[in-house]
N, C-alpha and C. Protein backbone atom coordinates (compact mmCIF):
# COMPACT_ATOMS: atom_id res chain seq x y z
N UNK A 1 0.84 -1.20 0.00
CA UNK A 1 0.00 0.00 0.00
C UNK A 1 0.88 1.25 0.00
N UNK A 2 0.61 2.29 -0.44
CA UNK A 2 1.09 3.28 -1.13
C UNK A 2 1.20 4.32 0.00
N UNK A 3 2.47 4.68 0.75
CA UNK A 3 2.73 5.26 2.08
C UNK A 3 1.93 6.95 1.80
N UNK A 4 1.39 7.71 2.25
CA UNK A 4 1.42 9.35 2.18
C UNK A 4 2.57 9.90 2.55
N UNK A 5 2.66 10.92 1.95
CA UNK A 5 4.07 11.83 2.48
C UNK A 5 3.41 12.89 3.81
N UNK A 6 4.05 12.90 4.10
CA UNK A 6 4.28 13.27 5.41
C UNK A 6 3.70 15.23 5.35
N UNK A 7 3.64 15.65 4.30
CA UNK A 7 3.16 16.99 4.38
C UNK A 7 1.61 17.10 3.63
N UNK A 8 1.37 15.55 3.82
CA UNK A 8 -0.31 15.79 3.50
C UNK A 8 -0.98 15.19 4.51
N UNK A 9 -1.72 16.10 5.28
CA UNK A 9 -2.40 16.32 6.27
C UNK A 9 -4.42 16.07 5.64
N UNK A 10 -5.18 15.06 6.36
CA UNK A 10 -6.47 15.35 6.10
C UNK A 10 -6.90 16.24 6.77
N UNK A 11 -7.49 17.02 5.96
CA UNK A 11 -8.27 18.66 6.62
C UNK A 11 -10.00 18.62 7.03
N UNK A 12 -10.49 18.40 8.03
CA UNK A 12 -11.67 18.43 8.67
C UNK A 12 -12.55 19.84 8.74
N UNK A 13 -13.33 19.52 7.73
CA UNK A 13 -14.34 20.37 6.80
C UNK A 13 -15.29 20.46 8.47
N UNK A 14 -16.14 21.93 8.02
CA UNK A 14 -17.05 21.91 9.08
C UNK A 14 -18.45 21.25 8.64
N UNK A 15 -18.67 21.28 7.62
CA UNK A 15 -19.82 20.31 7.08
C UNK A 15 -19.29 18.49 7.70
N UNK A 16 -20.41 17.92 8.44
CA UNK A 16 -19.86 16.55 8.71
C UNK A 16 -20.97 16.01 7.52
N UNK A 17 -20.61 14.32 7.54
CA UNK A 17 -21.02 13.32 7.17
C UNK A 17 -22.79 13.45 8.35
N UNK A 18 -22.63 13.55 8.95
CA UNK A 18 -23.76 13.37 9.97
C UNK A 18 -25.10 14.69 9.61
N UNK A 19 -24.08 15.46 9.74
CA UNK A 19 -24.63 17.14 8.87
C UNK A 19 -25.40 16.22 7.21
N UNK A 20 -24.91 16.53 6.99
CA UNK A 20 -25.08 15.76 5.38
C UNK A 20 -26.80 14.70 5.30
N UNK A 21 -26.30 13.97 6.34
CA UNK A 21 -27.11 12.96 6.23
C UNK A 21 -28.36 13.32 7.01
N UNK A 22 -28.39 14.18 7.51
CA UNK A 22 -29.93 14.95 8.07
C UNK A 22 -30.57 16.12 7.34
N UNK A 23 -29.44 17.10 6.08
CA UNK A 23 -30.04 17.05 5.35
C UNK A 23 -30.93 16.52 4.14
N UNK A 24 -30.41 15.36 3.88
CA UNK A 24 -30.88 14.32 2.75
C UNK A 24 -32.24 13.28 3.53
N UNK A 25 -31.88 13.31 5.24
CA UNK A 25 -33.13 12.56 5.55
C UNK A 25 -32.72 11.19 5.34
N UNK A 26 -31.69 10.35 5.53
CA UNK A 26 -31.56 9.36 5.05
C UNK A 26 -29.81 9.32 5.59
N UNK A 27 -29.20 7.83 5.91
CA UNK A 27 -27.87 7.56 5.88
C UNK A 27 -27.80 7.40 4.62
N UNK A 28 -25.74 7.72 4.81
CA UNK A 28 -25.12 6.98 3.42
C UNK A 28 -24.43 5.58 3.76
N UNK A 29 -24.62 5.08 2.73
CA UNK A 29 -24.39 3.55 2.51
C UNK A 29 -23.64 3.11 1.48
N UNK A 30 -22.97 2.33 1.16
CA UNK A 30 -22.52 1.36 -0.07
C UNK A 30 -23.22 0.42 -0.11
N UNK A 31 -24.03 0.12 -1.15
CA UNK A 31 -24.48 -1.60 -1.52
C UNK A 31 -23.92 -1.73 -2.78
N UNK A 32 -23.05 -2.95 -2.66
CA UNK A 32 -21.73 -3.70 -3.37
C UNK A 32 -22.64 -4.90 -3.63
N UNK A 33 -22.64 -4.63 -5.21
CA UNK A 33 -23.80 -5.73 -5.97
C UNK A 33 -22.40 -6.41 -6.66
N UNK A 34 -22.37 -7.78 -6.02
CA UNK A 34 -21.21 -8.92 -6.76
C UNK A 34 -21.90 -9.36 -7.42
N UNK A 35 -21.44 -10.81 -8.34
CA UNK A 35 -21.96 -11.35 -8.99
C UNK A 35 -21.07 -11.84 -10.27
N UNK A 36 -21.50 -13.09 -10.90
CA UNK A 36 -20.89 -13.04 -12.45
C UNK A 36 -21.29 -12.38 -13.25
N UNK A 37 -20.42 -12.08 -14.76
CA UNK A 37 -20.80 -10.89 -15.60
C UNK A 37 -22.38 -11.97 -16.30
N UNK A 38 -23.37 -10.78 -16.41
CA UNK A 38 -24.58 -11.56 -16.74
C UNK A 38 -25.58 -11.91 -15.50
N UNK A 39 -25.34 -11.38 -14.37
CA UNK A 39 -25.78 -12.26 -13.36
C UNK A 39 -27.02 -11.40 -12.86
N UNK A 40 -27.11 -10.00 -13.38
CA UNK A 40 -27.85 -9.11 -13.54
C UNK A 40 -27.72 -8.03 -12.56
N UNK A 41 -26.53 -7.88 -11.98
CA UNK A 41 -26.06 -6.95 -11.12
C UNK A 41 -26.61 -5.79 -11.43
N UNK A 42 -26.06 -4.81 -12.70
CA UNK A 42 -26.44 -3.69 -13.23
C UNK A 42 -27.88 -3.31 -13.25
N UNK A 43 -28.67 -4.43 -13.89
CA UNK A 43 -29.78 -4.72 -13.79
C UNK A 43 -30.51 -3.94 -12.61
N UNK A 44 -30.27 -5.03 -11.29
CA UNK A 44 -30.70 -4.42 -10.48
C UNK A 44 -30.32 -3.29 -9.74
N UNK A 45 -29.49 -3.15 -9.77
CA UNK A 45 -28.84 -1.87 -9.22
C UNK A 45 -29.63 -0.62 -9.78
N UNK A 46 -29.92 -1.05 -10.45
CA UNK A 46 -30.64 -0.10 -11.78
C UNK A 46 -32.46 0.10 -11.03
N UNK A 47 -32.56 -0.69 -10.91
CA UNK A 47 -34.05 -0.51 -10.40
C UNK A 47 -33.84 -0.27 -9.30
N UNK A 48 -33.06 -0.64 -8.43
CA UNK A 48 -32.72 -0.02 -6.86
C UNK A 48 -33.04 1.36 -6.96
N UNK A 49 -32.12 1.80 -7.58
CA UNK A 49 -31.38 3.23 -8.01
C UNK A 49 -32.84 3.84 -8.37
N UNK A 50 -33.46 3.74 -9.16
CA UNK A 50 -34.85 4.11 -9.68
C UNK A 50 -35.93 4.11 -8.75
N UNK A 51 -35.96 3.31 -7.91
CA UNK A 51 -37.01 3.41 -6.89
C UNK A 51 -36.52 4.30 -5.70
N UNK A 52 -35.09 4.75 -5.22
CA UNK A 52 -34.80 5.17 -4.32
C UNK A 52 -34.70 6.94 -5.05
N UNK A 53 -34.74 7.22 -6.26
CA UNK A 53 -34.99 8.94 -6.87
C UNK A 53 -36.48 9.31 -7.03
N UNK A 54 -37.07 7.80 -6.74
CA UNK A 54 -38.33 8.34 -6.85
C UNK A 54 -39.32 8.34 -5.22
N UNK A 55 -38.61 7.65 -4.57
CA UNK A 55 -38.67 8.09 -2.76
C UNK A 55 -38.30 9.01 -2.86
N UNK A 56 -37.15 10.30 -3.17
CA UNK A 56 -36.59 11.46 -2.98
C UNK A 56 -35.49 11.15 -2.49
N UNK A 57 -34.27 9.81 -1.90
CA UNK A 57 -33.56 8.99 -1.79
C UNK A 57 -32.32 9.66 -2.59
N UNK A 58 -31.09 10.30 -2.49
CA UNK A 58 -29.82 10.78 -2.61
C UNK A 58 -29.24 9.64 -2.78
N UNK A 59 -28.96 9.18 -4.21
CA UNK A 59 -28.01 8.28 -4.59
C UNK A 59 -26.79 8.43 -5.75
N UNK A 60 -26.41 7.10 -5.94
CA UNK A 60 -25.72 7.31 -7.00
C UNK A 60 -25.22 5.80 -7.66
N UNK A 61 -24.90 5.74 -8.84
CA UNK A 61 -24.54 4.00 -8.79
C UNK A 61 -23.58 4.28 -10.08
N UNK A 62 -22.61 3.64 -9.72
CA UNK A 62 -21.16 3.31 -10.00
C UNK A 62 -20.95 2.13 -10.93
N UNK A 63 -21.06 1.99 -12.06
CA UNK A 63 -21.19 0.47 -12.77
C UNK A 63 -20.34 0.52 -13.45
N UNK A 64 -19.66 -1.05 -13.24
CA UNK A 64 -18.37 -1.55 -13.70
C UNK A 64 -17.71 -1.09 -15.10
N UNK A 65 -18.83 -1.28 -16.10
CA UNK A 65 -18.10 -0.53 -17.38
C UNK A 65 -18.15 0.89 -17.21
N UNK A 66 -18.66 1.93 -16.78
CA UNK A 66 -19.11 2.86 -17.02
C UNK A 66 -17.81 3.82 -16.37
N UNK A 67 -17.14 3.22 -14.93
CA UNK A 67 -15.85 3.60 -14.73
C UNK A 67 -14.25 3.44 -15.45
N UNK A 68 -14.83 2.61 -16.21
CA UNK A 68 -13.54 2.43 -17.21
C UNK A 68 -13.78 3.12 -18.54
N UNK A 69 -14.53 3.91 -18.46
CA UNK A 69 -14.70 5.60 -19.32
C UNK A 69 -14.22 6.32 -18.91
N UNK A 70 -13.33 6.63 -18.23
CA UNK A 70 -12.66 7.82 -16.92
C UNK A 70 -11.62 7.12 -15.94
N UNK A 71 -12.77 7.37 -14.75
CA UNK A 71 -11.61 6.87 -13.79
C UNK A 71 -10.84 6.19 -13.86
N UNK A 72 -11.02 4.54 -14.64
CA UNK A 72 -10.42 3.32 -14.31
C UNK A 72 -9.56 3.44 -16.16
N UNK A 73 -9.85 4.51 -17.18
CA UNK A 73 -9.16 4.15 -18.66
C UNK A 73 -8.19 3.32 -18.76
N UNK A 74 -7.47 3.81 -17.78
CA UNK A 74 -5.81 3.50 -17.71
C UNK A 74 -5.35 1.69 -17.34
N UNK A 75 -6.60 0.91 -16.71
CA UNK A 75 -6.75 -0.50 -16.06
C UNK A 75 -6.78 -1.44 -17.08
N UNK A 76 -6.33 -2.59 -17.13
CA UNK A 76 -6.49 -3.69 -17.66
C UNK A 76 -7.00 -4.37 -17.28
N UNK A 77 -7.06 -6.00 -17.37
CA UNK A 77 -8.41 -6.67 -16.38
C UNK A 77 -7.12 -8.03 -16.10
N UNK A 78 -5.80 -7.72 -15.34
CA UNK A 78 -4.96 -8.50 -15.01
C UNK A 78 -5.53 -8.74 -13.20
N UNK A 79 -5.03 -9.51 -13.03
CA UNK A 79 -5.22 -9.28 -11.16
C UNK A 79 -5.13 -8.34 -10.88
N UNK A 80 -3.75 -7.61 -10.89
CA UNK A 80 -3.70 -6.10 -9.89
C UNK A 80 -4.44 -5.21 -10.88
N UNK A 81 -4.31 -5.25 -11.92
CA UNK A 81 -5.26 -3.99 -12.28
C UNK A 81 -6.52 -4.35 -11.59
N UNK A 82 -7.24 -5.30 -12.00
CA UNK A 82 -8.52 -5.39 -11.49
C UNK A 82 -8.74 -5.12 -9.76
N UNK A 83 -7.43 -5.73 -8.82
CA UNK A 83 -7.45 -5.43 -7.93
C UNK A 83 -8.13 -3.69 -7.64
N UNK A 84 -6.83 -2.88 -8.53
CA UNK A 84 -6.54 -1.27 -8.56
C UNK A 84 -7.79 -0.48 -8.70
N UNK A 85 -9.00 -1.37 -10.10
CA UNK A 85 -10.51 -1.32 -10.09
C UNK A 85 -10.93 -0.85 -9.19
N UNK A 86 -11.21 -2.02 -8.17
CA UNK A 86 -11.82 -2.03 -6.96
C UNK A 86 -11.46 -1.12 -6.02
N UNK A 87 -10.27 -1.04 -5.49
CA UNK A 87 -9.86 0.14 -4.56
C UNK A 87 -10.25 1.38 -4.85
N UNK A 88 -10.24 1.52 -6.25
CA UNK A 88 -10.69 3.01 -6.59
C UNK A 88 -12.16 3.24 -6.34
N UNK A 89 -12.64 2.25 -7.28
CA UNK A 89 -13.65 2.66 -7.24
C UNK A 89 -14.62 2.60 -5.28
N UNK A 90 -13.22 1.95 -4.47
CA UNK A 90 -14.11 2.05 -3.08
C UNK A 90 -13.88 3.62 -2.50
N UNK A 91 -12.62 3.86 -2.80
CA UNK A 91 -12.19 5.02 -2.53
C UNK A 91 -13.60 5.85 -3.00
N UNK A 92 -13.60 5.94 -4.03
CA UNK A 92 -14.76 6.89 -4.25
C UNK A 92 -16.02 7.05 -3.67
N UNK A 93 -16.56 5.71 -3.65
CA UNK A 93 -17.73 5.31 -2.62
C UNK A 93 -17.25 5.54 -1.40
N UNK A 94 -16.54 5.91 -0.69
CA UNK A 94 -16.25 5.89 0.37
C UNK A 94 -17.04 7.45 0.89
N UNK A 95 -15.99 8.48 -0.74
CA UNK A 95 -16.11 9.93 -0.75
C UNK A 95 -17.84 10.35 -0.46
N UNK A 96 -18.59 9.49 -1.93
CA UNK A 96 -19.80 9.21 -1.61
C UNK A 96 -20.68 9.53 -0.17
N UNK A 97 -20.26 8.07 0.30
CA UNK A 97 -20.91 7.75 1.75
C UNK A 97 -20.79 8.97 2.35
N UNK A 98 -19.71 9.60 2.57
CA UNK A 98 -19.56 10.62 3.41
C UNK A 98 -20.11 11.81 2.90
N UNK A 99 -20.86 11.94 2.08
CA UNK A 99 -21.60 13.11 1.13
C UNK A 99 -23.03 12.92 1.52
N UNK A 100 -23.10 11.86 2.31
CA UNK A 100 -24.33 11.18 2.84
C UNK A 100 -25.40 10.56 1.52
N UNK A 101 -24.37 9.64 0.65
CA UNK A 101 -25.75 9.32 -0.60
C UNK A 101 -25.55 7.91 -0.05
N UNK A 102 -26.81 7.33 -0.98
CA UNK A 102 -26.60 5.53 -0.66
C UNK A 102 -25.88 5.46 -2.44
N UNK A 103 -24.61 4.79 -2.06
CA UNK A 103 -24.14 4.52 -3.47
C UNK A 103 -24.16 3.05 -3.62
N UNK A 104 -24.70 2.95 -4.58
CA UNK A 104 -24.75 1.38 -5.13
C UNK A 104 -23.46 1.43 -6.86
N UNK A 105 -22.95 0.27 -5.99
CA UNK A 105 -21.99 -0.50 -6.97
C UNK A 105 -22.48 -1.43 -7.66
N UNK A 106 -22.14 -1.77 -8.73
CA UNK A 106 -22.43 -2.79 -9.42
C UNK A 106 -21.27 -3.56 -10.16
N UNK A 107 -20.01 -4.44 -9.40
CA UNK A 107 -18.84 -5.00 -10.10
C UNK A 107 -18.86 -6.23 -10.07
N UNK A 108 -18.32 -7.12 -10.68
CA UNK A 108 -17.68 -8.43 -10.71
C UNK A 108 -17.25 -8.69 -9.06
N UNK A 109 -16.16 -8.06 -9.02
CA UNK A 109 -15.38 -8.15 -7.70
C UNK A 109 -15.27 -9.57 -7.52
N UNK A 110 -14.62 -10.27 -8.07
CA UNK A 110 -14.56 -11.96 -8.15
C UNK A 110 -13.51 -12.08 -6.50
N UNK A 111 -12.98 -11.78 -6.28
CA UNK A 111 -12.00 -11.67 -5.08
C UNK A 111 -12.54 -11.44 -4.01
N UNK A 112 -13.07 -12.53 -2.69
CA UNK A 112 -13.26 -12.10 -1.24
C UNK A 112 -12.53 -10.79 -1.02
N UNK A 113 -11.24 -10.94 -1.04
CA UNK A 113 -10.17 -10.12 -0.33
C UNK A 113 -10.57 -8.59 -0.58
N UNK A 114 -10.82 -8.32 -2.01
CA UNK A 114 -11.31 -7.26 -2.32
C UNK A 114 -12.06 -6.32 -2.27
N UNK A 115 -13.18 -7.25 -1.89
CA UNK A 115 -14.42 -6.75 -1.37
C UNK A 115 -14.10 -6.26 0.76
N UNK A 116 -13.65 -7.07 1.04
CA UNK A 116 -13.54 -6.83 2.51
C UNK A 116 -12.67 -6.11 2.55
N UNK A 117 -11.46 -5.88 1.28
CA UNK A 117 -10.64 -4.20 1.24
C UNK A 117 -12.04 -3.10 1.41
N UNK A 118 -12.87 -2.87 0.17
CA UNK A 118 -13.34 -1.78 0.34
C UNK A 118 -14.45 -1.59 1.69
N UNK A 119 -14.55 -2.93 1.98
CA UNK A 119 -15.60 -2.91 3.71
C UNK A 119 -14.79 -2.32 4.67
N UNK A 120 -13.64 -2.58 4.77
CA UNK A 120 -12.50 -2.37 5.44
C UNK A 120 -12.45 -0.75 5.92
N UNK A 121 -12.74 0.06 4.54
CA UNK A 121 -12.36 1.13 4.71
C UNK A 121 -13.51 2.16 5.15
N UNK A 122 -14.86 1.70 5.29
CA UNK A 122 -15.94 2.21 5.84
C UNK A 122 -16.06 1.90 6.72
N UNK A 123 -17.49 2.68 7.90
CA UNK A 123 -17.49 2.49 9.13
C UNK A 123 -18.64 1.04 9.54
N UNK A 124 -18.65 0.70 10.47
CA UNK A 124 -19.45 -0.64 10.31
C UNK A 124 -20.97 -0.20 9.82
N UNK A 125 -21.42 -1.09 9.42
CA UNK A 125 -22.87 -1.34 8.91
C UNK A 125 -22.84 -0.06 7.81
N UNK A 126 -21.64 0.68 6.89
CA UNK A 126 -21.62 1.63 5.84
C UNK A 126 -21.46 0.45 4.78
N UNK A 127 -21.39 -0.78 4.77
CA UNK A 127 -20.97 -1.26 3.53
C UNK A 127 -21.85 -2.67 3.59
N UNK A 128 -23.13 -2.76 2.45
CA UNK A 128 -23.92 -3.86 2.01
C UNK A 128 -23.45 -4.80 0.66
N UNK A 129 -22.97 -6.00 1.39
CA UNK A 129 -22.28 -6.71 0.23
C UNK A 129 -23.87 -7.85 -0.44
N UNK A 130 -24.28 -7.25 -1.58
CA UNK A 130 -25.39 -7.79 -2.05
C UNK A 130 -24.53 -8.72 -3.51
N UNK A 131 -25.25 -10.22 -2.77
CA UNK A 131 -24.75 -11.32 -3.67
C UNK A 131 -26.05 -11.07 -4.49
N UNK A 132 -25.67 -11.70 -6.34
CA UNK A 132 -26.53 -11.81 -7.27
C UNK A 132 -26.03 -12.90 -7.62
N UNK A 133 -26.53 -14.53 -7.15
CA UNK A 133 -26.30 -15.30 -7.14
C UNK A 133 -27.35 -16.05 -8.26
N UNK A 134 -26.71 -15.70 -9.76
CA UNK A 134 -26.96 -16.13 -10.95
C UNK A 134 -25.97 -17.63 -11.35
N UNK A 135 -26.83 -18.61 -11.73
CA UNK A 135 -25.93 -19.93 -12.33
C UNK A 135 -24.89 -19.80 -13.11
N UNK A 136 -23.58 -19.96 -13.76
CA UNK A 136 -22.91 -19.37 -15.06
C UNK A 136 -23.99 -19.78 -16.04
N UNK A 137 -24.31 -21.47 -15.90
CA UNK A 137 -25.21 -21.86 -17.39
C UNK A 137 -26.02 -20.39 -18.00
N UNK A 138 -26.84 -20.29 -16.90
CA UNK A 138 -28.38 -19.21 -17.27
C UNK A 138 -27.06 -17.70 -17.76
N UNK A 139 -25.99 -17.47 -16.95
CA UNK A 139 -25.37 -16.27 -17.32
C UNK A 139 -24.45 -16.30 -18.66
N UNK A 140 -24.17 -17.42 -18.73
CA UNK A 140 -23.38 -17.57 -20.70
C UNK A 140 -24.55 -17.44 -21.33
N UNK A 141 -26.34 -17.95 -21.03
CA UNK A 141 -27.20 -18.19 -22.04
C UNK A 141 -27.79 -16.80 -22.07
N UNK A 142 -27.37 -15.96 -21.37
CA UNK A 142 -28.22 -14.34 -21.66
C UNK A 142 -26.83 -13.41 -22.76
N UNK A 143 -25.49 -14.09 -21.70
CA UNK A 143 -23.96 -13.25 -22.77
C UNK A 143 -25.03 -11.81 -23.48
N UNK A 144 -25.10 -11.03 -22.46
CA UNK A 144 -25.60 -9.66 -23.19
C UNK A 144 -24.95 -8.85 -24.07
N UNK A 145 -23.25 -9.10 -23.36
CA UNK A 145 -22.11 -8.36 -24.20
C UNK A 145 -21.34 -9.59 -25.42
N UNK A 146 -21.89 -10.45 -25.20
CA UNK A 146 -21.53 -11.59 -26.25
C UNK A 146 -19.50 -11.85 -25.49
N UNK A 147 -19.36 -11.70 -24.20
CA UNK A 147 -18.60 -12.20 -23.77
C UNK A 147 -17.94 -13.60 -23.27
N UNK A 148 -18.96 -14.06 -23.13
CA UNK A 148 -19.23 -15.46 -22.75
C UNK A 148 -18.54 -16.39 -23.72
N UNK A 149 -18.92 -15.90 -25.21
CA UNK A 149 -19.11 -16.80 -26.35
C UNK A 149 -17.54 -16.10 -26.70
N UNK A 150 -16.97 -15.37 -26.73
CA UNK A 150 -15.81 -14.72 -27.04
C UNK A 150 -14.43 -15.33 -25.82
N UNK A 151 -14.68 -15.96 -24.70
CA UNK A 151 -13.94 -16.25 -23.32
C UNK A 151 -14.12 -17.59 -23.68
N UNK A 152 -15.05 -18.97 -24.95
CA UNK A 152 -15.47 -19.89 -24.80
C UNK A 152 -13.96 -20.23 -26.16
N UNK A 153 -14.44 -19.31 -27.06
CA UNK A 153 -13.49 -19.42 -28.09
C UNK A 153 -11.98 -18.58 -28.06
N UNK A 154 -11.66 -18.72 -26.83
CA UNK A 154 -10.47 -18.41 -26.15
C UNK A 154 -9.54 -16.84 -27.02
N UNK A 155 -11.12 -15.82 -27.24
CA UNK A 155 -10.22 -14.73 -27.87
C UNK A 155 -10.23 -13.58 -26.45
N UNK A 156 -10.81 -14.54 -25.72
CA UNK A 156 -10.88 -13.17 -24.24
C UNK A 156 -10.43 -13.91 -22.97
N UNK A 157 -9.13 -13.52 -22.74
CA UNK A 157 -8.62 -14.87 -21.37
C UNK A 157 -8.98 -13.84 -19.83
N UNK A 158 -8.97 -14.60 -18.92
CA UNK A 158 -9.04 -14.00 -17.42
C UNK A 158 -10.30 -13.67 -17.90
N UNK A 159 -11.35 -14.46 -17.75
CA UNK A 159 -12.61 -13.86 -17.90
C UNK A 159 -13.23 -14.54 -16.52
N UNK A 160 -13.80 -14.01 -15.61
CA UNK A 160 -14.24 -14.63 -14.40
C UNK A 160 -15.19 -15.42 -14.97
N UNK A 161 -15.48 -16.74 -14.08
CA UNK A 161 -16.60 -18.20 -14.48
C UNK A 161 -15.86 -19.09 -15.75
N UNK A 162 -15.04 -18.43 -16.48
CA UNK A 162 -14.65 -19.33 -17.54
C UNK A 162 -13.18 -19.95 -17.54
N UNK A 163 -12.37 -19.03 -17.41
CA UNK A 163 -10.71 -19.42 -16.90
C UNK A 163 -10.54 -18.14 -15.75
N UNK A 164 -11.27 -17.61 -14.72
CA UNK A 164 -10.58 -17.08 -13.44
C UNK A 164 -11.56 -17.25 -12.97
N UNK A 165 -11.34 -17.02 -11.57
CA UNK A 165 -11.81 -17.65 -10.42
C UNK A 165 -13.19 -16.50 -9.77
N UNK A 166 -14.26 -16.83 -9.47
CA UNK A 166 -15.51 -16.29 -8.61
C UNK A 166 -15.19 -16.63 -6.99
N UNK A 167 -14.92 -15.80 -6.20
CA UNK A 167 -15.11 -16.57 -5.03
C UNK A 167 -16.71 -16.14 -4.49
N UNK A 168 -17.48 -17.02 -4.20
CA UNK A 168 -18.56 -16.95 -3.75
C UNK A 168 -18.44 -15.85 -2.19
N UNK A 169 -19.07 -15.34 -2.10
CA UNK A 169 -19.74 -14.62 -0.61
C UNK A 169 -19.50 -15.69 0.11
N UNK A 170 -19.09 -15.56 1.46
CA UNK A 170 -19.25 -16.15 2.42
C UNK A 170 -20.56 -15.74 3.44
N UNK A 171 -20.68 -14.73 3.58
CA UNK A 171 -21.81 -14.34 4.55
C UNK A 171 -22.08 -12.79 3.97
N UNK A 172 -22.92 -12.85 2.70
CA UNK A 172 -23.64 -11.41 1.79
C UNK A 172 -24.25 -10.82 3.08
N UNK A 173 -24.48 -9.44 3.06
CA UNK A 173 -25.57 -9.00 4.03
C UNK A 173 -27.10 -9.20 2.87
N UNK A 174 -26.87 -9.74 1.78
CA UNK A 174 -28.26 -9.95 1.30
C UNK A 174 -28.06 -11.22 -0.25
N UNK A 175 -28.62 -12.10 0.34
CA UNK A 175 -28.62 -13.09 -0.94
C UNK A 175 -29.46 -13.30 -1.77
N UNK A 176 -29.31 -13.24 -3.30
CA UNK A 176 -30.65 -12.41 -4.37
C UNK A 176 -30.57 -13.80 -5.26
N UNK A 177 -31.49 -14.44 -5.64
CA UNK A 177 -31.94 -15.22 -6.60
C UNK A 177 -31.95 -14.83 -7.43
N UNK A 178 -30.55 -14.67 -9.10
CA UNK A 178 -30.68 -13.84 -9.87
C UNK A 178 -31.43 -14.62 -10.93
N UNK A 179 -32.08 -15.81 -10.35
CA UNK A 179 -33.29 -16.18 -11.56
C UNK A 179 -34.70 -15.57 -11.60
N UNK A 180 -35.12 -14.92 -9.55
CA UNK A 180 -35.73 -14.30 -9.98
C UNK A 180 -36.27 -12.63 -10.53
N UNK A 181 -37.52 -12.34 -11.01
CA UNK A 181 -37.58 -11.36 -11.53
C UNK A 181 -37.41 -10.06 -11.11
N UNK A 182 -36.77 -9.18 -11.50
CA UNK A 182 -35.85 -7.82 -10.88
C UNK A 182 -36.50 -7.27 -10.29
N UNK A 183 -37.57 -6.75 -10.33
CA UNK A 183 -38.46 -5.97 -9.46
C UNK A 183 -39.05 -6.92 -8.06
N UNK A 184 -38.88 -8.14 -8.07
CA UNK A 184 -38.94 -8.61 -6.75
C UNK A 184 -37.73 -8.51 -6.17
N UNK A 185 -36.61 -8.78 -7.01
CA UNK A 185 -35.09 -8.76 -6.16
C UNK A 185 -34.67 -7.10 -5.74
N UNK A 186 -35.14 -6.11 -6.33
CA UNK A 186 -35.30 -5.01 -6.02
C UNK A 186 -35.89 -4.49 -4.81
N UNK A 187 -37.12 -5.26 -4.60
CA UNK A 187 -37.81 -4.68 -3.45
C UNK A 187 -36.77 -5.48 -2.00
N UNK A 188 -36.74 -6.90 -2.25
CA UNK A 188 -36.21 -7.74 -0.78
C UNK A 188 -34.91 -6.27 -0.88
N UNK A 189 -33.97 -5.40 -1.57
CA UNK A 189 -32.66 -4.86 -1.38
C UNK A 189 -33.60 -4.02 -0.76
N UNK A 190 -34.59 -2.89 -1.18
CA UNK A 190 -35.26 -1.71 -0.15
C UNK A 190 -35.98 -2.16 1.10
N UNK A 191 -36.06 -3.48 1.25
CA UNK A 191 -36.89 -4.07 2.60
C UNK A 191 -35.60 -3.68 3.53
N UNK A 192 -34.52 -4.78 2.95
CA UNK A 192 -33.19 -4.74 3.90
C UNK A 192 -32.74 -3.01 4.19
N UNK A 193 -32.82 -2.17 3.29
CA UNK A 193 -32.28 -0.47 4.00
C UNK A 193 -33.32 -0.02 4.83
N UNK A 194 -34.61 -0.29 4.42
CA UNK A 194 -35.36 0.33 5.68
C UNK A 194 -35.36 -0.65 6.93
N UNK A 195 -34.97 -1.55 6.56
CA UNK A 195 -34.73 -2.85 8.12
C UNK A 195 -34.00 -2.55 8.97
N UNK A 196 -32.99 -1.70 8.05
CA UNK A 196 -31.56 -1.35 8.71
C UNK A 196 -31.85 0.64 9.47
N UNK A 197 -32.78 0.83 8.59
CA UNK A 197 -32.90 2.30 9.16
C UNK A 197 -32.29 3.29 8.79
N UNK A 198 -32.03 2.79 7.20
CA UNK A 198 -30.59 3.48 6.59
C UNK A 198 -31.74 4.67 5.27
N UNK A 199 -32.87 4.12 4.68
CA UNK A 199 -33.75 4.89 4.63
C UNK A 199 -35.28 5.00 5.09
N UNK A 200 -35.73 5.91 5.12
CA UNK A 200 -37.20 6.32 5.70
C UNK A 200 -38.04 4.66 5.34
N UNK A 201 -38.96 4.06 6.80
CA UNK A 201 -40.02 3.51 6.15
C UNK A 201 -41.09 4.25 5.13
């Protein structure tokens, strides 16, 4: 990990995180949507995201391709790059949380380790690791980006489910049946934030 120099000091704004979050009426949160590519992460994140702007709900959602337009250009999809992915993009969610939004992610994040990096760096109960626990079969047979079929005929290597490794969740704070239909797997994710008290019943 990458030491700071010694003449950079974090500077404590008079606006808090706490401030923040009583104007918005609502905590900030991370919900970290894993899953295989296809598994309908985006998907739902997507309807999350949609039902929580139309509560009046301060969000934002972060999806895996959409950071490698910018932030992430510079990444490859080797281990450490992909590692480098993830950190960033927690770093940012982190910035997020403390802006008081609920930010929903939507990555691969095939790596335990990775994921409990970016848990790591929030305060407890700031970070919802939501499994989208899709079959590969059903997720090669949707291949939305026609990746599947491109990782089968070996023109795309390190492709998670096909030649690199998924590590399953050990204990998700929410486990989603990505066979079933999105707007039910949508609602069980808004049951769990108002369960938690993180937004308004």
């Amino acid at each position: 990990m990458a030491q700071h120099d010694e003449n950079v000091v974090w500077h404590a704004h008079p606006v808090t995180r706490d401030a923040r979050e009583q104007q918005h009426g609502h905590r900030g949160v991370v919900l970290w949507f894993t899953g295989l590519s296809g598994s309908g992460k985006s998907t739902v994140a997507g309807a999350v995201e949609e039902a929580l702007h139309q509560a009046g709900v301060s969000s934002y959602l972060l999806d895996g391709d959409n950071v490698r337009h910018g932030l992430c250009s510079d990444l490859g999809f080797s281990d450490a790059d992909r590692k480098e992915n993830i950190r960033r993009v927690g770093e940012v969610a982190k910035l997020m949380v403390d802006a008081g939004l609920v930010v929903l992610t939507a990555f691969i994040s095939p790596h335990r380790a990775e994921r409990q990096m970016v848990r790591d760096t929030l305060d407890d109960g700031q970070f919802i690791e939501v499994f989208v626990d899709t079959p590969l079969a059903i997720c090669e047979a949707r291949d939305p980006k026609g990746l599947y079929k491109k990782a089968r005929a070996g023109e795309l290597r390190n492709f998670t489910g096909i030649d690199a490794v998924y590590e399953v969740p050990e204990q998700a704070d929410i486990h989603l049946d990505g066979e079933q239909l999105v707007t039910k797997l949508a609602t069980q994710v808004l049951d769990l934030l108002r369960d938690r008290d993180i937004i308004p019943s």
